[in-house]
PDB file of N, CA and C in Angstrom:
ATOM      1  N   UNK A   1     -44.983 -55.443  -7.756  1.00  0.00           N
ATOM      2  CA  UNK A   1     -43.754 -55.799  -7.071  1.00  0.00           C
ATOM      3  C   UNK A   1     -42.797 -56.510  -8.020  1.00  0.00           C
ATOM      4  N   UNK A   2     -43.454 -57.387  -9.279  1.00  0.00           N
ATOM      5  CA  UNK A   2     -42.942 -57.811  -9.961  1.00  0.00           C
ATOM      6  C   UNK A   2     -41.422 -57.175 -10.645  1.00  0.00           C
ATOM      7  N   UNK A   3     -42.013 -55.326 -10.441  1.00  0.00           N
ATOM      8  CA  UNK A   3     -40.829 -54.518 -11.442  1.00  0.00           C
ATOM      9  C   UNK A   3     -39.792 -54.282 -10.482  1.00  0.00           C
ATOM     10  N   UNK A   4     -40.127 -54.683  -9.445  1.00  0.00           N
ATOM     11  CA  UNK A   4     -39.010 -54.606  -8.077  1.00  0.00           C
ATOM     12  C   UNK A   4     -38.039 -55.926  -8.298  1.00  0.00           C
ATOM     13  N   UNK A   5     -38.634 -56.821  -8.783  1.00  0.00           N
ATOM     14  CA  UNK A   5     -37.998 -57.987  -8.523  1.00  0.00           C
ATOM     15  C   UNK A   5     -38.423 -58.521  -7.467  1.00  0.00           C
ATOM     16  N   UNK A   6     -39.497 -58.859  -6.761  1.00  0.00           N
ATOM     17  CA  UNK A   6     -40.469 -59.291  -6.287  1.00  0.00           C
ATOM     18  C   UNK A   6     -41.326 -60.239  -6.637  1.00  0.00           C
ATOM     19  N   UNK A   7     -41.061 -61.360  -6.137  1.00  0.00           N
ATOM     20  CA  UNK A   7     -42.382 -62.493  -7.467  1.00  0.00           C
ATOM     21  C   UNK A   7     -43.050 -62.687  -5.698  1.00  0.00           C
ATOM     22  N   UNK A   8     -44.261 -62.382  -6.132  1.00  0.00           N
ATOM     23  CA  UNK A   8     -45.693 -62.570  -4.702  1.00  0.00           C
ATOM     24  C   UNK A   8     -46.018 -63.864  -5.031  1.00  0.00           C
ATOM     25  N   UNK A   9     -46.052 -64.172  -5.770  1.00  0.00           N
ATOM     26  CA  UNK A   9     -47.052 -65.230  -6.191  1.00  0.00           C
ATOM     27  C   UNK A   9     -47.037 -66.763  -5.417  1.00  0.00           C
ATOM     28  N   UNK A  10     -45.859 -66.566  -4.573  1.00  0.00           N
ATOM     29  CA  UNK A  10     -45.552 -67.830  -3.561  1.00  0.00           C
ATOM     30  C   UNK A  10     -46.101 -67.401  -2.233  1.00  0.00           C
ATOM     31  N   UNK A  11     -46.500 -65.968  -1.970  1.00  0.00           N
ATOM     32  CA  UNK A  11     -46.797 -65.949  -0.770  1.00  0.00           C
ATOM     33  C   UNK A  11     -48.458 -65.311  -1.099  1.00  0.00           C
ATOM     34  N   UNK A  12     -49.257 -65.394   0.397  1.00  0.00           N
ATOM     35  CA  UNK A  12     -50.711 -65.173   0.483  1.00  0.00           C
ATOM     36  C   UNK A  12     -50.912 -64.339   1.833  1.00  0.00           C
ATOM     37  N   UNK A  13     -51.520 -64.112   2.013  1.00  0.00           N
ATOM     38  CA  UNK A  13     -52.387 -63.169   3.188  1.00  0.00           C
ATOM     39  C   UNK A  13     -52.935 -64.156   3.996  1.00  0.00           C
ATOM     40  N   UNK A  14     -52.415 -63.491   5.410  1.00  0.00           N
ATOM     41  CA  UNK A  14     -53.509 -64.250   6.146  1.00  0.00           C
ATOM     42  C   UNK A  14     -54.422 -63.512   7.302  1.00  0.00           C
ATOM     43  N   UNK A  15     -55.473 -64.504   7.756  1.00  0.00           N
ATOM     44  CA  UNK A  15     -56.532 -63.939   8.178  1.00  0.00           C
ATOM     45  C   UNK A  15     -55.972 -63.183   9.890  1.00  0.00           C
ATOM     46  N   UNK A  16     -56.721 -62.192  10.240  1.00  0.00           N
ATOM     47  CA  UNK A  16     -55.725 -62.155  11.354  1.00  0.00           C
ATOM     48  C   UNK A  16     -56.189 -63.180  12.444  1.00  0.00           C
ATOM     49  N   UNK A  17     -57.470 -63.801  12.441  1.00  0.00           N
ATOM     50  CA  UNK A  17     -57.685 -64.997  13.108  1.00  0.00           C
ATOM     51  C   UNK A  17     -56.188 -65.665  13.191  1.00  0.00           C
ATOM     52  N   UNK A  18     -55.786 -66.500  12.228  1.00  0.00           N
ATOM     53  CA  UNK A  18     -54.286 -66.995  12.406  1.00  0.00           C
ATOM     54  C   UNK A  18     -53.361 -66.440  12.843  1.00  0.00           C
ATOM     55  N   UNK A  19     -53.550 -65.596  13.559  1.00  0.00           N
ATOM     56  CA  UNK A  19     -52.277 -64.677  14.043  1.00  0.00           C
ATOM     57  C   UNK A  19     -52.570 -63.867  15.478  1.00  0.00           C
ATOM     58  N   UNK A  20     -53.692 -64.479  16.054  1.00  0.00           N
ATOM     59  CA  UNK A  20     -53.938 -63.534  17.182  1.00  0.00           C
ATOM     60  C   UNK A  20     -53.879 -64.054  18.257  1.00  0.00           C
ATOM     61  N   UNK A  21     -53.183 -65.276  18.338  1.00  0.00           N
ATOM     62  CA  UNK A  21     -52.819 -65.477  19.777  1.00  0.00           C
ATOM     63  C   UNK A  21     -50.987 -65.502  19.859  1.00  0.00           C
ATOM     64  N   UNK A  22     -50.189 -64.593  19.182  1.00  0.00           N
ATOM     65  CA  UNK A  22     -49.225 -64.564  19.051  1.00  0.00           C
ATOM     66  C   UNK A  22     -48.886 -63.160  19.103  1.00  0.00           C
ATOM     67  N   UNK A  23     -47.606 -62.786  20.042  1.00  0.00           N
ATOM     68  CA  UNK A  23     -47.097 -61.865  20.096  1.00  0.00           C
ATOM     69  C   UNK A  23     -46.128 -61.093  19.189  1.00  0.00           C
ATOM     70  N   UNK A  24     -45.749 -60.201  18.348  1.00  0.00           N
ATOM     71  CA  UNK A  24     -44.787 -59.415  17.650  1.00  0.00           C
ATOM     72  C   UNK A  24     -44.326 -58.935  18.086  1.00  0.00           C
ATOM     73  N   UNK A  25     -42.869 -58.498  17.975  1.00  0.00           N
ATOM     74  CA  UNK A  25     -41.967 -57.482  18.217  1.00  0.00           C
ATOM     75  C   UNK A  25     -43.077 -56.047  18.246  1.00  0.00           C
ATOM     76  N   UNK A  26     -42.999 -55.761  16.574  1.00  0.00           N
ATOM     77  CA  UNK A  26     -43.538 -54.543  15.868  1.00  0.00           C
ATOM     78  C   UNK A  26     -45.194 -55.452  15.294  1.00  0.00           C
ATOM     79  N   UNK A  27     -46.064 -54.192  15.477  1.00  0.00           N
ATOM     80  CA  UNK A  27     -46.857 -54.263  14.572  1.00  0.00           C
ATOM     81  C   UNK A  27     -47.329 -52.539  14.140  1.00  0.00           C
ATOM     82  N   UNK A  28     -47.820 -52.796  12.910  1.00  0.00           N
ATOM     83  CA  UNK A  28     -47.290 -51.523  11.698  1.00  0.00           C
ATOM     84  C   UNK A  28     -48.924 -51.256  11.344  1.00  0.00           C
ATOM     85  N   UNK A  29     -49.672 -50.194  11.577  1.00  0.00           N
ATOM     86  CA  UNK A  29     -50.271 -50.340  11.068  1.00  0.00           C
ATOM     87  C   UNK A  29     -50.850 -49.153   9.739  1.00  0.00           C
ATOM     88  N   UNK A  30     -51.203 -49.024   8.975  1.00  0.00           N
ATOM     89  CA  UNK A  30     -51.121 -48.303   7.922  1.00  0.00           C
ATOM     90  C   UNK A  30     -52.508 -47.078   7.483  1.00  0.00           C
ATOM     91  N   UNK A  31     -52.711 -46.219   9.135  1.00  0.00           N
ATOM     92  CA  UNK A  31     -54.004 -44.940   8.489  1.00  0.00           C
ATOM     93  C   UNK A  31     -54.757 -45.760   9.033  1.00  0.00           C
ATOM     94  N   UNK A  32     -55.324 -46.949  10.321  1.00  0.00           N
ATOM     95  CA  UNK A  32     -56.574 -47.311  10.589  1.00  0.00           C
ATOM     96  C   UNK A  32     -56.949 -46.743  11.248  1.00  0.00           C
ATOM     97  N   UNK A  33     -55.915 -46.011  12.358  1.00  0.00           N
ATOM     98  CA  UNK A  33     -56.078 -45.571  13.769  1.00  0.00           C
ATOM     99  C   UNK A  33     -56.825 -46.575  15.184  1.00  0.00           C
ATOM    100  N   UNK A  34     -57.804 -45.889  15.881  1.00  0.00           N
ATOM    101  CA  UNK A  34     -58.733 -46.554  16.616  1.00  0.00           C
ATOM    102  C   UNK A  34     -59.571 -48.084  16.200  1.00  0.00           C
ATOM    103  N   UNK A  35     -59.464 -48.078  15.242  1.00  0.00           N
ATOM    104  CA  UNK A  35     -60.431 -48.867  14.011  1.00  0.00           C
ATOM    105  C   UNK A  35     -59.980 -50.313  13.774  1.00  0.00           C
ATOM    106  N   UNK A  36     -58.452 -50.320  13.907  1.00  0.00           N
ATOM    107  CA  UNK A  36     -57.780 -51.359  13.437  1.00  0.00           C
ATOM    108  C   UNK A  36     -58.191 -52.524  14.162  1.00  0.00           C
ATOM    109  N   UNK A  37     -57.897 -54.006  14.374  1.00  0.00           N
ATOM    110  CA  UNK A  37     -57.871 -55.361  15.223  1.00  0.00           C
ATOM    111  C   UNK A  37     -56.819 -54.745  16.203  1.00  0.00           C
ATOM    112  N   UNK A  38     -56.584 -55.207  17.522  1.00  0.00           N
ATOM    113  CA  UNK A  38     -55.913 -55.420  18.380  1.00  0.00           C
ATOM    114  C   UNK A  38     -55.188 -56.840  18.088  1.00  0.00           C
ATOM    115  N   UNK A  39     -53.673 -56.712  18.173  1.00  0.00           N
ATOM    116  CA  UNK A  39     -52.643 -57.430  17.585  1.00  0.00           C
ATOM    117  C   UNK A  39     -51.813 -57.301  18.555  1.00  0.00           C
ATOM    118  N   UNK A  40     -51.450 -58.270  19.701  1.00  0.00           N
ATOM    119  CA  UNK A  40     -50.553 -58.396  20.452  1.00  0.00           C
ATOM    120  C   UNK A  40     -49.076 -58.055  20.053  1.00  0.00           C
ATOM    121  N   UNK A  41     -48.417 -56.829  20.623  1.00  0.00           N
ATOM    122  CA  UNK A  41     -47.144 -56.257  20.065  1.00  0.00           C
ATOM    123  C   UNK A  41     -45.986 -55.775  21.419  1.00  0.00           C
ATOM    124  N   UNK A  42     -45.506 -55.554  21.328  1.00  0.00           N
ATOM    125  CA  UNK A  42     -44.362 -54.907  21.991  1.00  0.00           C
ATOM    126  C   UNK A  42     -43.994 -53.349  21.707  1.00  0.00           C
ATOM    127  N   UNK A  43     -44.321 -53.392  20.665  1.00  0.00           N
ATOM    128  CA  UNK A  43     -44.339 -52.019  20.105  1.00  0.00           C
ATOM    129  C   UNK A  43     -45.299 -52.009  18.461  1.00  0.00           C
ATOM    130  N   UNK A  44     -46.071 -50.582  19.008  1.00  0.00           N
ATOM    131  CA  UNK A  44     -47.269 -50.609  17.836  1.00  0.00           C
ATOM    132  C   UNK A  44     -46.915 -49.080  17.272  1.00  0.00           C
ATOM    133  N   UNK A  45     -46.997 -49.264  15.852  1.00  0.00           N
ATOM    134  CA  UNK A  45     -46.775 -47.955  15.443  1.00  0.00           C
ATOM    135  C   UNK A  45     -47.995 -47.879  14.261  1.00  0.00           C
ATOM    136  N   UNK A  46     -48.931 -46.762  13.867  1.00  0.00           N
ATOM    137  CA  UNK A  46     -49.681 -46.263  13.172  1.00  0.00           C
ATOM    138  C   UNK A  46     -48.985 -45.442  12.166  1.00  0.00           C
ATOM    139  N   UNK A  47     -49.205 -45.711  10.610  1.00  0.00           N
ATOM    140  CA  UNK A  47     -48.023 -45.195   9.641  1.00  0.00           C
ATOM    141  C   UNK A  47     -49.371 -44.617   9.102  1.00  0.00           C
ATOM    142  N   UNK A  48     -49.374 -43.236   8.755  1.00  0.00           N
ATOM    143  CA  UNK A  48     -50.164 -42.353   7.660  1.00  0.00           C
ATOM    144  C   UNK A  48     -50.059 -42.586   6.596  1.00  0.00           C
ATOM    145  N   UNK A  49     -50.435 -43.540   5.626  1.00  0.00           N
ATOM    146  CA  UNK A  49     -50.284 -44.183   4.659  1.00  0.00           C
ATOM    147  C   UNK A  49     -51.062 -44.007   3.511  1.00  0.00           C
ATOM    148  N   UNK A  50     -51.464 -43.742   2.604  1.00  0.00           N
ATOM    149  CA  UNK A  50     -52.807 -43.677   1.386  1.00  0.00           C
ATOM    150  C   UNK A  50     -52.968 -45.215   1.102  1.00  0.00           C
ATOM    151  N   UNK A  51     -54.496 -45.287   1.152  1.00  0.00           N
ATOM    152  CA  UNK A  51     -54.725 -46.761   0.781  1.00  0.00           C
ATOM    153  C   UNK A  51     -54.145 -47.024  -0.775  1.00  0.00           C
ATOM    154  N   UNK A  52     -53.456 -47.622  -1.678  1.00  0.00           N
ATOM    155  CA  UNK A  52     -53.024 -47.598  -2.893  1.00  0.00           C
ATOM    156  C   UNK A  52     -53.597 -47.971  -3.808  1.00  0.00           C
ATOM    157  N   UNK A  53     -55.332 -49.369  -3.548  1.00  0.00           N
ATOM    158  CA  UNK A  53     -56.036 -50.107  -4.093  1.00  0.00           C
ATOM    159  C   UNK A  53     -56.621 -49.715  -5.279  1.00  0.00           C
ATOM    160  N   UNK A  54     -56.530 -47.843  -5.466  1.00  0.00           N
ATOM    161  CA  UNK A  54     -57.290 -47.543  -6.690  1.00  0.00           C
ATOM    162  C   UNK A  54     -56.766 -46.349  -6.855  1.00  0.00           C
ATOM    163  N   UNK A  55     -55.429 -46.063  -6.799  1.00  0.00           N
ATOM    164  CA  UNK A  55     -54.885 -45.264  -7.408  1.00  0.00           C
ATOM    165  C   UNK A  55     -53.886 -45.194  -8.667  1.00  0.00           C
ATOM    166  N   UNK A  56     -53.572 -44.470  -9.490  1.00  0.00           N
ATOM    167  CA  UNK A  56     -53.407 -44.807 -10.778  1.00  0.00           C
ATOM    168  C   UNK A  56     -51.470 -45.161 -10.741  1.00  0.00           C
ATOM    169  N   UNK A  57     -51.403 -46.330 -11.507  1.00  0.00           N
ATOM    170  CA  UNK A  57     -49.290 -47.205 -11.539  1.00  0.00           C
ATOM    171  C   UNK A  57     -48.607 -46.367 -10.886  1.00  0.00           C
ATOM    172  N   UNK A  58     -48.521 -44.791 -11.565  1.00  0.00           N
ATOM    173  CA  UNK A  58     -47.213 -43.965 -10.829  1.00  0.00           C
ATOM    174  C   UNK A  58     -47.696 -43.464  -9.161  1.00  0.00           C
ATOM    175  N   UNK A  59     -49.076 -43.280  -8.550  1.00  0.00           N
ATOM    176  CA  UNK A  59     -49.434 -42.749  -7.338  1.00  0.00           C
ATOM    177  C   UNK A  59     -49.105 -44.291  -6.977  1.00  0.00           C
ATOM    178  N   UNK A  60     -49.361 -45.460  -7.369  1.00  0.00           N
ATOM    179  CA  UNK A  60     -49.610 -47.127  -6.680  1.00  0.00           C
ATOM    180  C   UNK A  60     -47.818 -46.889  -5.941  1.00  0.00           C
ATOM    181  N   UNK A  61     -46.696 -46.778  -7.184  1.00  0.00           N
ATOM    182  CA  UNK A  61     -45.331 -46.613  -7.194  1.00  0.00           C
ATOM    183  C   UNK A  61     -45.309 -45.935  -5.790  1.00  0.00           C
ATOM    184  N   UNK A  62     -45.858 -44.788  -6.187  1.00  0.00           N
ATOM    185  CA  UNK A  62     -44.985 -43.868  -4.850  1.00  0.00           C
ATOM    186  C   UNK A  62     -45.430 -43.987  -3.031  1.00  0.00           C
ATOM    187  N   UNK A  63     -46.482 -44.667  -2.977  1.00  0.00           N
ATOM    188  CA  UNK A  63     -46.850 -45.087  -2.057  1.00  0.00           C
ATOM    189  C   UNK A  63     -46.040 -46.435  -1.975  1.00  0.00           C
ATOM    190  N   UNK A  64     -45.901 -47.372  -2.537  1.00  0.00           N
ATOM    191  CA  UNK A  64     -45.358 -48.873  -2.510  1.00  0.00           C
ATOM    192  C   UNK A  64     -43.456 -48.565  -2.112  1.00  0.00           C
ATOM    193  N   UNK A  65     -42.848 -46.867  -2.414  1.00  0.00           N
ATOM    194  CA  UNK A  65     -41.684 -46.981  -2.326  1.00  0.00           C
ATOM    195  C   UNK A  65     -41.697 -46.042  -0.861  1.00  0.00           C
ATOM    196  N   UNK A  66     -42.634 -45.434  -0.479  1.00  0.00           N
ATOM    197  CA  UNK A  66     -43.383 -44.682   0.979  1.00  0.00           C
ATOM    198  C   UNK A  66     -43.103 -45.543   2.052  1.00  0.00           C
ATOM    199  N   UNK A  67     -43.954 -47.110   1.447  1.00  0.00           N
ATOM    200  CA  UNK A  67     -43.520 -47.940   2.712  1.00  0.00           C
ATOM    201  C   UNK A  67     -42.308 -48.627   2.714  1.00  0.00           C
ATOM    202  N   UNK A  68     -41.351 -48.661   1.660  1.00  0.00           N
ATOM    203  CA  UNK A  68     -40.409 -49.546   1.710  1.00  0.00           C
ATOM    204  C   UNK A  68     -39.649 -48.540   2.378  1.00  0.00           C
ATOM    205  N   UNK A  69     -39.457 -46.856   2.348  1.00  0.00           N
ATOM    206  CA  UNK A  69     -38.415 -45.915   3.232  1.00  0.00           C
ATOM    207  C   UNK A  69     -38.908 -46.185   4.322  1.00  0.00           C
ATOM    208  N   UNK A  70     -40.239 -46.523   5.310  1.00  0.00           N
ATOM    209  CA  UNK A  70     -40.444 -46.977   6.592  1.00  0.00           C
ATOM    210  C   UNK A  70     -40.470 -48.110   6.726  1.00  0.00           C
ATOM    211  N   UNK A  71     -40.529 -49.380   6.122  1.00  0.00           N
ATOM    212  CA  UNK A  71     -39.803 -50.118   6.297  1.00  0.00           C
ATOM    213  C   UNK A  71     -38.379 -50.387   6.825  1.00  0.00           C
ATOM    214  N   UNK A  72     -37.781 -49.737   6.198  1.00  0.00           N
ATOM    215  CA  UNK A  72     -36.086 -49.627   5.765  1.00  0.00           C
ATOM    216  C   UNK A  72     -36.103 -49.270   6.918  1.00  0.00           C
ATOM    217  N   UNK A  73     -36.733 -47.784   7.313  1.00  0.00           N
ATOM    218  CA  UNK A  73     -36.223 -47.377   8.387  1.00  0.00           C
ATOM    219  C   UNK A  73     -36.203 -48.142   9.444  1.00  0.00           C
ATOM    220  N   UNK A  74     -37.260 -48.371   9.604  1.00  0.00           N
ATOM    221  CA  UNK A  74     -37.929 -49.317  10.977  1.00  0.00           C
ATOM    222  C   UNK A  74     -36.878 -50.661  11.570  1.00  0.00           C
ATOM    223  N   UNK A  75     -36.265 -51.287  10.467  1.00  0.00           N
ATOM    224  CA  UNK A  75     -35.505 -52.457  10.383  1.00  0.00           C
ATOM    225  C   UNK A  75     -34.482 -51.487  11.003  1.00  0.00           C
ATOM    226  N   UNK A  76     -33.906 -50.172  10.598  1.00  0.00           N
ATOM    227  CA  UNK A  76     -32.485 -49.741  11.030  1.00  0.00           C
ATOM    228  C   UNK A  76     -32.633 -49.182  12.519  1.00  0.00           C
ATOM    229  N   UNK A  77     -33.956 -48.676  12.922  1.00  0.00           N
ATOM    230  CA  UNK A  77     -34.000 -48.408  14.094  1.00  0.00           C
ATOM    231  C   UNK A  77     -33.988 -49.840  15.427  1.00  0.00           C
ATOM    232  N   UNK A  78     -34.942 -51.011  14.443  1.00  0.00           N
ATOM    233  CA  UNK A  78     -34.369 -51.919  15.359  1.00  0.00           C
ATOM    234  C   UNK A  78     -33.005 -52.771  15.457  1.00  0.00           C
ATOM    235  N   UNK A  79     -32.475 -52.287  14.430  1.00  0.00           N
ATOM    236  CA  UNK A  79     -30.929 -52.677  14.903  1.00  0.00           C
ATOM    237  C   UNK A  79     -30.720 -53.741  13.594  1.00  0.00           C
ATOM    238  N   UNK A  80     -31.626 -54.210  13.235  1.00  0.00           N
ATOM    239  CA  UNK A  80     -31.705 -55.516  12.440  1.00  0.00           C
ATOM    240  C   UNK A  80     -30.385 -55.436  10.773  1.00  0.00           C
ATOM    241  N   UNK A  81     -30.017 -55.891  10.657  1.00  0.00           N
ATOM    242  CA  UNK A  81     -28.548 -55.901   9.788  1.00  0.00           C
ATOM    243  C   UNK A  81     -29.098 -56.627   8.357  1.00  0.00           C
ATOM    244  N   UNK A  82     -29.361 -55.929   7.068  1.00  0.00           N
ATOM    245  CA  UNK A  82     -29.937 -56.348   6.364  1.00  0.00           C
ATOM    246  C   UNK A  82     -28.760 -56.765   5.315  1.00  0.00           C
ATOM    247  N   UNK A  83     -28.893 -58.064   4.508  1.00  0.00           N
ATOM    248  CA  UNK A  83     -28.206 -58.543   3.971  1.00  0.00           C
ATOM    249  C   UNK A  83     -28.367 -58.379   2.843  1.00  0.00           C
ATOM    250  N   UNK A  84     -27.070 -57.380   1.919  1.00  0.00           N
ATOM    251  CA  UNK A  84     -27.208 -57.592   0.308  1.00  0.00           C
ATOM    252  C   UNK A  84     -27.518 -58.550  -0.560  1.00  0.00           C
ATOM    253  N   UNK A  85     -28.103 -58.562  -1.879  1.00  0.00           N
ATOM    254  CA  UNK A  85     -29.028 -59.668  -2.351  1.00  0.00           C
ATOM    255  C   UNK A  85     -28.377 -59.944  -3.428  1.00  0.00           C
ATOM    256  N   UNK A  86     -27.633 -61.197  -3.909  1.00  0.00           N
ATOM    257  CA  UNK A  86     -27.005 -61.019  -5.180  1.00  0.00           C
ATOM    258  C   UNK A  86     -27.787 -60.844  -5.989  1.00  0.00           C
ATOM    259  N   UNK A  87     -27.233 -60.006  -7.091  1.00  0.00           N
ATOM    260  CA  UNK A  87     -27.432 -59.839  -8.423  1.00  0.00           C
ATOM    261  C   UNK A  87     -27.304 -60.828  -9.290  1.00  0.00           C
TER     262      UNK A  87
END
């Protein structure tokens, strides 16, 4: 993410314990299907995704820019108004 301009290194993962007595708008989930945790949502969508964990920089790339076009999208379908980032 770094070559995105992305620094991770301030943020962490969390367990979904911390997160399961709370409701979401969206929750996204990426190829688990049936399998996944149950995550209190409003709207749940399942994205066909390739896991990326061991695939080689340019396949990691094209999956990492896969979810940012459903991302993108997802934000424009909910209406949400995304703000340019200075340079």
């Amino acid at each position: 993410m770094a070559e995105l301009g992305y620094d991770l290194n301030t943020h962490a993962s969390k367990s979904l314990d911390e997160v399961r007595d709370m409701e979401f708008d969206y929750v996204v989930t990426m190829g688990c299907g049936d399998t996944c945790p149950f995550i209190a949502a409003k709207h749940r969508l399942d994205w066909q995704i390739p896991d990326p964990k061991h695939l080689e920089p340019a396949e990691f790339r094209q999956v990492r820019d896969l979810i940012e076009r459903q991302v993108l999208d997802l934000l424009a379908q909910a209406g949400v108004q995304l703000v340019p980032q200075a340079s």
